[in-house]
C-alpha atoms as a PDB file:
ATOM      1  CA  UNK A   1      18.449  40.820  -7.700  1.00  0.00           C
ATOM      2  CA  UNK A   2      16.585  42.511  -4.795  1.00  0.00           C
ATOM      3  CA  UNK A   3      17.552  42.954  -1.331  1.00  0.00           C
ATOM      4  CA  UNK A   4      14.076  42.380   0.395  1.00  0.00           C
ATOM      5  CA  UNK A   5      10.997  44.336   0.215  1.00  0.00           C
ATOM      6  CA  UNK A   6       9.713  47.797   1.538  1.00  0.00           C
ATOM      7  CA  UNK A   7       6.107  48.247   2.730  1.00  0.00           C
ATOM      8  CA  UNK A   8       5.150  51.905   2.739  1.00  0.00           C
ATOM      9  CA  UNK A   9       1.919  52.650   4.243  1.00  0.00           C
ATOM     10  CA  UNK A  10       1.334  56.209   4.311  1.00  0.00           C
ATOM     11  CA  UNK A  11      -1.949  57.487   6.400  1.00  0.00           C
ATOM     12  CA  UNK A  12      -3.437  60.284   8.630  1.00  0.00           C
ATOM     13  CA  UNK A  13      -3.833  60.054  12.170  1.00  0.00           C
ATOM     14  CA  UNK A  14      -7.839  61.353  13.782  1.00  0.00           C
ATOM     15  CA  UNK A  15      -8.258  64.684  14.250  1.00  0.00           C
ATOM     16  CA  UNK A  16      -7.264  65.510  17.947  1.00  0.00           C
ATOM     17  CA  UNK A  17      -5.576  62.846  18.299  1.00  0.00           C
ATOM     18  CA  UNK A  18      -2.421  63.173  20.682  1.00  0.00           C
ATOM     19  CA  UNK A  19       1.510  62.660  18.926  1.00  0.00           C
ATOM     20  CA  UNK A  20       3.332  61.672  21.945  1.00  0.00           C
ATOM     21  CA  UNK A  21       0.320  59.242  22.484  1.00  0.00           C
ATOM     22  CA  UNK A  22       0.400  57.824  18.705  1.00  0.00           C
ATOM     23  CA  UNK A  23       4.225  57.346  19.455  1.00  0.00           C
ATOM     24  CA  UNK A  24       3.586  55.307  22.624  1.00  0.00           C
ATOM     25  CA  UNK A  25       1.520  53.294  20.432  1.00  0.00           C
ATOM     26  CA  UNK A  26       3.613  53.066  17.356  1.00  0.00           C
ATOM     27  CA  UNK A  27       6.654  52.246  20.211  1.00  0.00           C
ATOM     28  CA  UNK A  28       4.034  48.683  21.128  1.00  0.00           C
ATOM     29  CA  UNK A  29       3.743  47.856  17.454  1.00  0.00           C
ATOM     30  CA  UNK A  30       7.864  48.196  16.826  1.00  0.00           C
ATOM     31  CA  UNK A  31       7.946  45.493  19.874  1.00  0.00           C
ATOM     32  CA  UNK A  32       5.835  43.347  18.101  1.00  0.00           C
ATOM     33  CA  UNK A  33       7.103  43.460  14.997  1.00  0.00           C
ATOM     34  CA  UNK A  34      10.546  42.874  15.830  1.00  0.00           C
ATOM     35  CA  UNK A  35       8.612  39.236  17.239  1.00  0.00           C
ATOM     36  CA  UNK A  36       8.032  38.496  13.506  1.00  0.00           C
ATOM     37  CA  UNK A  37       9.878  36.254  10.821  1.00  0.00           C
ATOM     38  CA  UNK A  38      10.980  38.192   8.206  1.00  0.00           C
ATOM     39  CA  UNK A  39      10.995  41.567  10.028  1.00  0.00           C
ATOM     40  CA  UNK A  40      14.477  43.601   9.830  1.00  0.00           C
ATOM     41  CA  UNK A  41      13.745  47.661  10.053  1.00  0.00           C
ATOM     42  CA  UNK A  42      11.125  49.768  11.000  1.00  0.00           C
ATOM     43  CA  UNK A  43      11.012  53.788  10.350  1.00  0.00           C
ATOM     44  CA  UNK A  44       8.167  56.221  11.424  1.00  0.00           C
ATOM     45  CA  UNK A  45       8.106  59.477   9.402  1.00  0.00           C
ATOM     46  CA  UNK A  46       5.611  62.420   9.484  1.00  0.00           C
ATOM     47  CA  UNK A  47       5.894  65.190   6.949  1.00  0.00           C
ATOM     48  CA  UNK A  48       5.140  68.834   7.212  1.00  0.00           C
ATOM     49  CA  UNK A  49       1.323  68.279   5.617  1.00  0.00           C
ATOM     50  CA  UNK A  50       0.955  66.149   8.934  1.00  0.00           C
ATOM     51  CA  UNK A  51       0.689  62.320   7.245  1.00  0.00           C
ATOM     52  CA  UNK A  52       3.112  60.183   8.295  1.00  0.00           C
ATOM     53  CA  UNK A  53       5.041  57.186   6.875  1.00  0.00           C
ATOM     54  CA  UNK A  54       5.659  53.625   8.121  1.00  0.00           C
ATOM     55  CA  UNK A  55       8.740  52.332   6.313  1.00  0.00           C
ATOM     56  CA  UNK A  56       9.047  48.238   6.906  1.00  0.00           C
ATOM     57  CA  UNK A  57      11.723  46.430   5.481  1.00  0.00           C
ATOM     58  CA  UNK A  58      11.005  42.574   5.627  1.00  0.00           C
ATOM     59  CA  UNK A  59      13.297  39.962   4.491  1.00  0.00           C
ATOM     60  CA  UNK A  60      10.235  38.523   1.626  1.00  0.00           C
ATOM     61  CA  UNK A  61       7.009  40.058   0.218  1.00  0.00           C
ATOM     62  CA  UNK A  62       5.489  37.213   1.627  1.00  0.00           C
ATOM     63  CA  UNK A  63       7.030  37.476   5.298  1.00  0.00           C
ATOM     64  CA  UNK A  64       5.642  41.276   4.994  1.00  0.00           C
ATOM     65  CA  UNK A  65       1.942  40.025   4.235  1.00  0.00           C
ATOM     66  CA  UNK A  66       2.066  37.627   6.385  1.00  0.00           C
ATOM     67  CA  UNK A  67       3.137  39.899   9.163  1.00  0.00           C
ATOM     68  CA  UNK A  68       0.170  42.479   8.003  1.00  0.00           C
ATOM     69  CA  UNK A  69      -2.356  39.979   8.096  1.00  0.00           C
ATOM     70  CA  UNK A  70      -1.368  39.361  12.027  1.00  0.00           C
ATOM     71  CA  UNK A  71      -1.102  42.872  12.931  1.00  0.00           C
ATOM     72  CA  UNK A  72      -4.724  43.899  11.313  1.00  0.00           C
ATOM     73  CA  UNK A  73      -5.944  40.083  13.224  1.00  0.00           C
ATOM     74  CA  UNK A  74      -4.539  40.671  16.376  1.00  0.00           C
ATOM     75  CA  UNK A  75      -3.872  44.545  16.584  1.00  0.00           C
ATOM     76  CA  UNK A  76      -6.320  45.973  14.624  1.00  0.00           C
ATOM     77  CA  UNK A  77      -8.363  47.304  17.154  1.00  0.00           C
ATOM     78  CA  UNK A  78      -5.213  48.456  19.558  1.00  0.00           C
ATOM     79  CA  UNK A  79      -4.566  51.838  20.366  1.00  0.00           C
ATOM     80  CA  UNK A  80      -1.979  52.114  16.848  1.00  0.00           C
ATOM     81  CA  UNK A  81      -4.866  51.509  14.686  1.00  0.00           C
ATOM     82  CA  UNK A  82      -7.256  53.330  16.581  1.00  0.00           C
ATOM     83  CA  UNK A  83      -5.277  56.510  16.188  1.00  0.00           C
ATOM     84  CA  UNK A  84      -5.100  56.427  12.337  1.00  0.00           C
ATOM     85  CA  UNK A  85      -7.604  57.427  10.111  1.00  0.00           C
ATOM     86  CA  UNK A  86      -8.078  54.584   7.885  1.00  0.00           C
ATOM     87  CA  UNK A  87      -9.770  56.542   4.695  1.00  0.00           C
ATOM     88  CA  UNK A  88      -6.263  57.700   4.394  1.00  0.00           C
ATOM     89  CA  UNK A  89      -4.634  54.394   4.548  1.00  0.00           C
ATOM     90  CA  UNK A  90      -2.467  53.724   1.288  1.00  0.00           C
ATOM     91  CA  UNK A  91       0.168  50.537   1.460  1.00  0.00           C
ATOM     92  CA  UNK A  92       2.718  49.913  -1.072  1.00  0.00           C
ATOM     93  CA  UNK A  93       5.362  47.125  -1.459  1.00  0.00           C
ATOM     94  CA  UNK A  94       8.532  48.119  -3.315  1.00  0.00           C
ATOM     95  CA  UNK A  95      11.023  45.511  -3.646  1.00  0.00           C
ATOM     96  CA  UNK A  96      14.824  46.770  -2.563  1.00  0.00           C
ATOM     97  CA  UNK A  97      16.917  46.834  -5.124  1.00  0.00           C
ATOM     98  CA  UNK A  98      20.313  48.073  -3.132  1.00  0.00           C
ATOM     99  CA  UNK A  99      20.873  48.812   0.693  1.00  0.00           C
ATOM    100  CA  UNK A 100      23.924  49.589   2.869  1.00  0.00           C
ATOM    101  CA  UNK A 101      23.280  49.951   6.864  1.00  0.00           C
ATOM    102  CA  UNK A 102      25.381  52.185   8.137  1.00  0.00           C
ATOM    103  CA  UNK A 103      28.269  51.053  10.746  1.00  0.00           C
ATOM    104  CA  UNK A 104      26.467  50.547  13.921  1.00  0.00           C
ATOM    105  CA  UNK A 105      23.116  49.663  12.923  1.00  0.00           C
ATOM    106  CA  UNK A 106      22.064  46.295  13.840  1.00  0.00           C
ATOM    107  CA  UNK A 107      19.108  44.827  11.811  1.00  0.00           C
ATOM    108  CA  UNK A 108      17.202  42.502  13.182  1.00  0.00           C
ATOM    109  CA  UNK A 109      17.852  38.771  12.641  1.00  0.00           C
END
């Protein structure tokens, strides 16, 4: 039995452009997707080699792609997308097999 699904899109932001800025961006995106069916968690990672990680958990696969296809339709040429280099793009969907929030954290509905 799985628990949802994952999508983890790794990528590289353009050269110069400015973290705080990509976070104020990234910030716009979390608003919106919190807007969407299916959406429950977001996490924004970067590692020390500099790319980062978008974690989305989403109730269904489907609600996911769904969600992606509105984000690249209405989004994709916001500031977010803008920022990232999209040769480096690489999007995965992992279904959850087990979670556990920790006490306090709300998911979203």
């Amino acid at each position: 039995m799985t628990h949802g699904i994952l999508e983890h899109v790794a990528f590289a932001l353009r050269d110069g452009v400015d973290e705080a800025e990509f976070l104020a961006a990234a910030e716009e995106i979390s608003r919106w997707a919190v807007r969407q069916q299916g959406f429950e968690y977001r996490c924004l990672t970067r590692g020390a080699d500099g790319r980062w990680l978008d974690l989305r958990f989403w109730s269904s696969r489907e609600a996911a792609e769904r969600a992606r296809e509105r984000l690249t339709r209405q989004e994709g040429r916001g500031p977010f997308m803008r920022m990232i280099d999209p040769t480096s793009v690489e999007v995965h969907f992992r279904p959850v097999m087990a979670r556990k929030a920790p006490a306090g954290l709300m998911l979203a509905a």
